[in-house]
Protein backbone atom coordinates (compact mmCIF):
# COMPACT_ATOMS: atom_id res chain seq x y z
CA UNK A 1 0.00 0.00 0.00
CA UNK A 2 2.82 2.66 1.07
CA UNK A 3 4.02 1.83 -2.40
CA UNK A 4 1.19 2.26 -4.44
CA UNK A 5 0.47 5.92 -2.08
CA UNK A 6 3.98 6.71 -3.37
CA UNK A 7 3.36 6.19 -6.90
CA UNK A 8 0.25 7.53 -6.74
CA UNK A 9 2.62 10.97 -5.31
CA UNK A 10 4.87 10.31 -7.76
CA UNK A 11 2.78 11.26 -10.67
CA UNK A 12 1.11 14.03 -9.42
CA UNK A 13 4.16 15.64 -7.94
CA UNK A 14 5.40 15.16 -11.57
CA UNK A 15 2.37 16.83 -13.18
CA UNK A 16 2.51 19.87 -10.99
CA UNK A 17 5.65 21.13 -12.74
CA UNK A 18 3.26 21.90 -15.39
CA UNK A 19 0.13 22.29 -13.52
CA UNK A 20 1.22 24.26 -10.25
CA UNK A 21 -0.56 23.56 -7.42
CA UNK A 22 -1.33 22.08 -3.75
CA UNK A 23 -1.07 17.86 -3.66
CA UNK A 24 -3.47 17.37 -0.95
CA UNK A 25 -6.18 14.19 -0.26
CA UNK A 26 -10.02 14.36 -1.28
CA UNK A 27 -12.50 11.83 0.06
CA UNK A 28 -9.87 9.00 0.34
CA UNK A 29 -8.17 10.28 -3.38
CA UNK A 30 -4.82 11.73 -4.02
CA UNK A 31 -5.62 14.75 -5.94
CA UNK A 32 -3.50 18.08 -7.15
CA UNK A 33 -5.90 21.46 -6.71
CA UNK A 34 -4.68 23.70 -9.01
CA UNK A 35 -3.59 27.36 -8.21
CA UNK A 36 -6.09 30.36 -8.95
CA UNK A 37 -3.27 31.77 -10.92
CA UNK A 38 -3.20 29.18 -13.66
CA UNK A 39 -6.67 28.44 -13.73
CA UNK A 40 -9.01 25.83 -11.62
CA UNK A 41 -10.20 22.60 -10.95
CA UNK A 42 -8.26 19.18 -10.00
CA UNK A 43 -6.31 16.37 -11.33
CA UNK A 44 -6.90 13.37 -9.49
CA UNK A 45 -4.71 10.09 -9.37
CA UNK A 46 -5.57 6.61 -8.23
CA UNK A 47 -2.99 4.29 -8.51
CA UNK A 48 -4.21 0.60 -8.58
CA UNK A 49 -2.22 -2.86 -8.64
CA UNK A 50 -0.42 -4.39 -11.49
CA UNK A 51 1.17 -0.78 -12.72
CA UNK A 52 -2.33 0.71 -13.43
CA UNK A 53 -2.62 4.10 -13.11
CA UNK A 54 -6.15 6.32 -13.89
CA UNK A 55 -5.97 9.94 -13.84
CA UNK A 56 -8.38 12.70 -14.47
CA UNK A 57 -8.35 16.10 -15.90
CA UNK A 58 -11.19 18.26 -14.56
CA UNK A 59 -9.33 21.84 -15.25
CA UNK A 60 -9.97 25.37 -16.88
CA UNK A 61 -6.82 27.56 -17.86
CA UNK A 62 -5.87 30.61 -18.15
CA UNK A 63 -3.40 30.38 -20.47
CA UNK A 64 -2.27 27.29 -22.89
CA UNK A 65 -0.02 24.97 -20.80
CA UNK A 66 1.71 21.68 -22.18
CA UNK A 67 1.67 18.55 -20.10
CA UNK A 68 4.60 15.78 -20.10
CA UNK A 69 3.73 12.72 -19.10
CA UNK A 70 6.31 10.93 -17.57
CA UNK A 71 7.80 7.92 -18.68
CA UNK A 72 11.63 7.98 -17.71
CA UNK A 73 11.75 4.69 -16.19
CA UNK A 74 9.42 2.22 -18.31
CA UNK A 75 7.61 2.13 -21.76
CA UNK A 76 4.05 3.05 -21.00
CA UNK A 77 0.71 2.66 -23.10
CA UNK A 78 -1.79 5.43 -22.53
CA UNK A 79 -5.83 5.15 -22.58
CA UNK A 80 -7.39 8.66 -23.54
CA UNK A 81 -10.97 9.65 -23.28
CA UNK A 82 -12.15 13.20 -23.77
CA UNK A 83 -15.24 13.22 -21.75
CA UNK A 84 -15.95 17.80 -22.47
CA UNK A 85 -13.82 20.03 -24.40
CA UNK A 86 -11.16 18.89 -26.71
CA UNK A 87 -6.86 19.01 -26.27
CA UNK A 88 -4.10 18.52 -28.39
CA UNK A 89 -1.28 15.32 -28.48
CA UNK A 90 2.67 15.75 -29.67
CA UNK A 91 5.24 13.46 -29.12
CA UNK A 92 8.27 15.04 -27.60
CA UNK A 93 10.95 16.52 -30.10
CA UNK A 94 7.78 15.99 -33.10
CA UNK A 95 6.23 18.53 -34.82
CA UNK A 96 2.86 16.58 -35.60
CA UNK A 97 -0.40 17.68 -33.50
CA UNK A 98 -3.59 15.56 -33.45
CA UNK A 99 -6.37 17.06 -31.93
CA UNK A 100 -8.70 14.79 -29.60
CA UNK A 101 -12.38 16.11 -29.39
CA UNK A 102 -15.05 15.38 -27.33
CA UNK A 103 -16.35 11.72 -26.70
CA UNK A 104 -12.95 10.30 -28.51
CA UNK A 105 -10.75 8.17 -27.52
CA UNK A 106 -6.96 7.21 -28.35
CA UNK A 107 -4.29 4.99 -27.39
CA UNK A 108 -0.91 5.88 -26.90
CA UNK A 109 2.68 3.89 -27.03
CA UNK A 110 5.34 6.43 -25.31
CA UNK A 111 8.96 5.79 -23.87
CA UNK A 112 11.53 7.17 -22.52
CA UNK A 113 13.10 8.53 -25.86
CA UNK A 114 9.12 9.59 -26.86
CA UNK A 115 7.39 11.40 -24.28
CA UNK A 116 3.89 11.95 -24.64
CA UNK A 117 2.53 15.43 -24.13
CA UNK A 118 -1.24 16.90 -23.46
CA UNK A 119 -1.58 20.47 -25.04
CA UNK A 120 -4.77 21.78 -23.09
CA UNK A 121 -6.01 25.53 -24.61
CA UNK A 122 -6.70 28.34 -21.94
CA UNK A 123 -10.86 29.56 -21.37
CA UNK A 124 -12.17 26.36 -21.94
CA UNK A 125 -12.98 23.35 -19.70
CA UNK A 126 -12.09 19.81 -20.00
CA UNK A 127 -13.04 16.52 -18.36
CA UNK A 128 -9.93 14.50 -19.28
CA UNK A 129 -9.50 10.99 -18.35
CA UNK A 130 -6.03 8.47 -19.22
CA UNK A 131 -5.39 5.21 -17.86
CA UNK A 132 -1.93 4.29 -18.25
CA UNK A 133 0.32 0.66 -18.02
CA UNK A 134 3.53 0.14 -16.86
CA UNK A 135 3.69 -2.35 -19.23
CA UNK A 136 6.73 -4.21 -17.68
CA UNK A 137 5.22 -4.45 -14.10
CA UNK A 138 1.86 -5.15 -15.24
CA UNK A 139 3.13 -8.28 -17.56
CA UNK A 140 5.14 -9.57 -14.90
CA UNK A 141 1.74 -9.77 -12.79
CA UNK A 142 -0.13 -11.97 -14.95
CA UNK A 143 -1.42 -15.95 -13.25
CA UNK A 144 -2.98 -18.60 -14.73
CA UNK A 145 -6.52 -17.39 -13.29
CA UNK A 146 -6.43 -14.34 -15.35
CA UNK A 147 -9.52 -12.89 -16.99
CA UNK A 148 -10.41 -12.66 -20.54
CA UNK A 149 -9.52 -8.71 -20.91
CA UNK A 150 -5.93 -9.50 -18.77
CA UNK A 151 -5.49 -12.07 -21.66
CA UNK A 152 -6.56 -9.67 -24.70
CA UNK A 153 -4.67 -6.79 -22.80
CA UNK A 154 -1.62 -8.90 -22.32
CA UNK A 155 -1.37 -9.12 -26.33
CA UNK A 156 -1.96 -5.85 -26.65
CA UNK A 157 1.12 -4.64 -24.49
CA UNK A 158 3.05 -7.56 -26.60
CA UNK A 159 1.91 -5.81 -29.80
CA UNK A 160 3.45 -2.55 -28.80
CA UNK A 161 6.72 -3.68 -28.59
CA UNK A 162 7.65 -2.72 -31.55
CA UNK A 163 5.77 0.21 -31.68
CA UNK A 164 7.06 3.72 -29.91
CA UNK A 165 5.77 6.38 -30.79
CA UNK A 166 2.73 5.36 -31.55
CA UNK A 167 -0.75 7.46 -31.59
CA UNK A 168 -4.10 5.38 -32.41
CA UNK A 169 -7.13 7.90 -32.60
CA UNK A 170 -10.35 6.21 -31.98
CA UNK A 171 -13.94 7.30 -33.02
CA UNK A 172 -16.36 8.85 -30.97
CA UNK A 173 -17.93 6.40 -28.24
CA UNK A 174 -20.76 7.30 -26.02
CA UNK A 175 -20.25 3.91 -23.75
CA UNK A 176 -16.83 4.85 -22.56
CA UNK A 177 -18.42 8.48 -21.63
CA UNK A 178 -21.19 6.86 -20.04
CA UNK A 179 -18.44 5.13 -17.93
CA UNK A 180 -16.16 8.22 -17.10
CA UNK A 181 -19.49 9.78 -15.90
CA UNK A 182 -20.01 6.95 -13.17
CA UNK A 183 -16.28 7.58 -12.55
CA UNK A 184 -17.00 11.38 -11.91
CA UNK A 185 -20.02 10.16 -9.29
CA UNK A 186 -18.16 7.33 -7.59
CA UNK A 187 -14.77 10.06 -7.11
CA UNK A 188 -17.05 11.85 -4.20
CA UNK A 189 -17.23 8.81 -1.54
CA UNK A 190 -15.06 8.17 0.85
CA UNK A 191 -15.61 4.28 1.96
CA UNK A 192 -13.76 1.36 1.09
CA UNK A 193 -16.25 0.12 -1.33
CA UNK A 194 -16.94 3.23 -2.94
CA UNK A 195 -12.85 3.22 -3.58
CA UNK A 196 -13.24 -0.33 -5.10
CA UNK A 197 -16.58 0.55 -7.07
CA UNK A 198 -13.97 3.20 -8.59
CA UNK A 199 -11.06 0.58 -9.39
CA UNK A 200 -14.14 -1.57 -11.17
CA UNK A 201 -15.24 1.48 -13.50
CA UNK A 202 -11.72 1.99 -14.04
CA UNK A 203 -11.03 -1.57 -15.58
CA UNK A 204 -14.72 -1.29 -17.14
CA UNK A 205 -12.99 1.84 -19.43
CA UNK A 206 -9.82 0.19 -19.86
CA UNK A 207 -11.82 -3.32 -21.36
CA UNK A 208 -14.12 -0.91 -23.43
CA UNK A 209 -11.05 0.99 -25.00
CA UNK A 210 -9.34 -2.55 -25.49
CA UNK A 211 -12.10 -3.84 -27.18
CA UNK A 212 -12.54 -0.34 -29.22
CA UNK A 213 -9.33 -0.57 -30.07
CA UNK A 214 -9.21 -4.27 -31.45
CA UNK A 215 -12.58 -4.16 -33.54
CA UNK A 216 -10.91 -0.93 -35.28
CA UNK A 217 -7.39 -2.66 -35.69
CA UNK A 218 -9.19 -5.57 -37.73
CA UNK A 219 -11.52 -3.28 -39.49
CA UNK A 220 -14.31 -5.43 -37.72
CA UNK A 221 -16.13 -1.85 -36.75
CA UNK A 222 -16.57 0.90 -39.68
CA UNK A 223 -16.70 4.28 -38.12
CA UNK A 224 -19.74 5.91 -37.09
CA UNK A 225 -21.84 7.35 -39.48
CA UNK A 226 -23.58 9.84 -37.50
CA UNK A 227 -22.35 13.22 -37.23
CA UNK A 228 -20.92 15.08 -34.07
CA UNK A 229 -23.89 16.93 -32.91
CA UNK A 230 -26.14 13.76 -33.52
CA UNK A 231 -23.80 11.74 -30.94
CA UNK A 232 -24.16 14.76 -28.97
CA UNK A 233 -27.51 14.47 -29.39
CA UNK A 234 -27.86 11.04 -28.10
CA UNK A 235 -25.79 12.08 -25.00
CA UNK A 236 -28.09 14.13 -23.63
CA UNK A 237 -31.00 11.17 -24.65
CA UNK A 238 -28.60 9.22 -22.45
CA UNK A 239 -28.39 11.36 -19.30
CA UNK A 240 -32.74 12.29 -19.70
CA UNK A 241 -32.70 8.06 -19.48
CA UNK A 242 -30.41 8.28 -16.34
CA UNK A 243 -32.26 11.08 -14.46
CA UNK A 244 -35.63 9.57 -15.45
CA UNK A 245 -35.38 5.82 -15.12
CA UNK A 246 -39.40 5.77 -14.01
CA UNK A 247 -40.54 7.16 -17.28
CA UNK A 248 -41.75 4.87 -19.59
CA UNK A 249 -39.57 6.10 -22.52
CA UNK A 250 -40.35 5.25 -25.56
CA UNK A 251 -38.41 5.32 -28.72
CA UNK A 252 -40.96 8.01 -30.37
CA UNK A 253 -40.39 10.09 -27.09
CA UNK A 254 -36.45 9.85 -27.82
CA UNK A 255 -36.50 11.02 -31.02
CA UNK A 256 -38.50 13.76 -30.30
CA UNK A 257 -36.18 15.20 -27.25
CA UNK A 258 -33.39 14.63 -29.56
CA UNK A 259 -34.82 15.47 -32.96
CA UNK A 260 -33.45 12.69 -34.76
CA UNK A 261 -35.04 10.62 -36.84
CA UNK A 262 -35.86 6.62 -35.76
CA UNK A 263 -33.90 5.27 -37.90
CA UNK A 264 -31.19 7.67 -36.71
C-alpha cells in the first residue's frame, strides 16, 4: 500500500511542474488542486495494482499549458478519453499535432526517448480521463486465473513492442463516456467500497477501449456514421434516461427530445 500511495505521489508531484498547485487528499483520493493563478479545478490520481494508473483532468486555464507525461523509467501505453472540451497530443521533439475532441478516444505507445505530451487551450474546460500501463510491471503480474480482458490486454502490451511512438485515434464512443461519468459520481465517496466501485469502473474503461481498439485494428467496426452533434444528441438522450429511469420512454419520445429521426 505505502508503495502504491507513493506512486500515486509520484505522478502528481510530476504533473505539478506543469500544472502548479497544492497535492493534498479528497474523500480517500490523491488529488493536485490547481492554483487560482493558472486556472481551476483538480487532477486526481488513483494508482491501482499491477502498474495501473487512472488519472483525471477536470481543469480550466488561463493560459495554454503543455503537459509531459512521464515515462523515464518504463515504456508506457496510454488510454485517452475526452469526456468535455477537446486538447491537443505531440510526441516530444515531433512537430505533428492531433487534436482529440469530445467523446474520442486514443491509445498511446510512449517511452523514454518519446514522451507523450497533453496540449490543453486556456478559457475552456475539460473533463480528461487516461489510464496508463507500466507495461513491464503489469506483464510480470499476470497468473494462470487471469480474466479474458488480462489475456486480450496482455497481447496488446506484446503488440506494442515494436511500436514507440505510436498514436491510435479512436472514433467517438458514447459507452466509454457513459463510464467516465459513473467515474465522476463514484470520485465523491469516501468508503472502502466506494474506492473499489472506482477501481471496477476503471477496468470497465480500460476493457471498453481494449475492445474499441481491437474491432478498429481488424476493421471489424466501420466508423460511425452519424455526425458530431447527432452523438451529442444522443448524450443528452442518455443522461434524460439516467435522471428519469421511471418514465416509460419510448423510442418516439427519444426522437423527439433529440430530434433525430428513428432510424437515426
Amino acid at each position: 500500500m505505502d508503495k502504491i500511495k507513493e506512486i500515486t505521489i509520484g505522478v502528481l508531484r510530476s504533473l505539478s511542474q506543469y500544472l502548479p498547485g497544492e497535492i493534498l487528499q479528497e474523500n480517500g483520493i490523491d488529488i493536485l488542486k490547481l492554483d487560482v493563478s493558472i486556472g481551476k479545478g483538480t487532477v486526481r490520481c488513483v494508482c491501482f495494482d499491477r502498474g495501473l494508473v487512472a488519472i483525471e483532468f477536470d481543469v480550466r486555464l488561463k493560459k495554454d499549458r503543455t503537459i509531459c507525461f512521464d515515462a523515464s523509467q518504463n515504456d508506457m501505453i496510454h488510454f485517452f478519453y475526452c469526456l468535455e472540451g477537446n486538447c491537443f497530443h505531440q510526441f516530444e521533439g515531433h512537430n505533428r499535432i492531433t487534436k482529440l475532441e469530445q467523446m474520442q478516444t486514443a491509445v498511446v505507445s510512449s517511452g523514454k526517448d518519446m514522451l507523450s505530451k497533453l496540449v490543453v487551450r486556456k478559457g475552456h474546460p475539460l473533463i480528461f480521463n487516461a489510464i496508463y500501463i507500466n507495461k513491464d510491471i503489469y506483464l510480470k503480474k499476470f497468473h494462470q486465473n487471469q480474466g479474458q480482458t488480462d489475456v486480450r490486454l496482455k497481447e496488446l502490451l506484446r503488440s506494442f513492442e515494436s511500436k514507440r511512438g505510436y498514436f491510435y485515434t479512436g472514433s467517438y464512443n458514447i459507452t466509454i463516456g457513459e463510464l467516465v461519468k459513473k467515474l465522476e459520481e463514484a470520485k465523491y465517496a469516501s468508503s472502502l467500497s466506494a474506492l473499489l466501485h472506482f477501481e471496477g469502473i476503471c477496468h470497465l474503461i480500460l476493457a471498453k477501449q481494449i475492445e474499441q481498439f481491437n474491432a478498429q485494428e481488424d476493421e471489424m467496426e466501420l466508423p460511425t456514421t452519424l455526425l458530431k452533434r447527432e452523438i451529442k444528441s444522443i448524450e443528452k438522450v442518455c443522461d434524460l434516461i439516467n435522471e428519469y429511469p421511471e418514465q416509460q420512454h419510448t423510442i418516439k419520445s427519444l426522437c423527439y427530445e433529440s430530434t433525430l429521426s428513428i432510424s437515426r
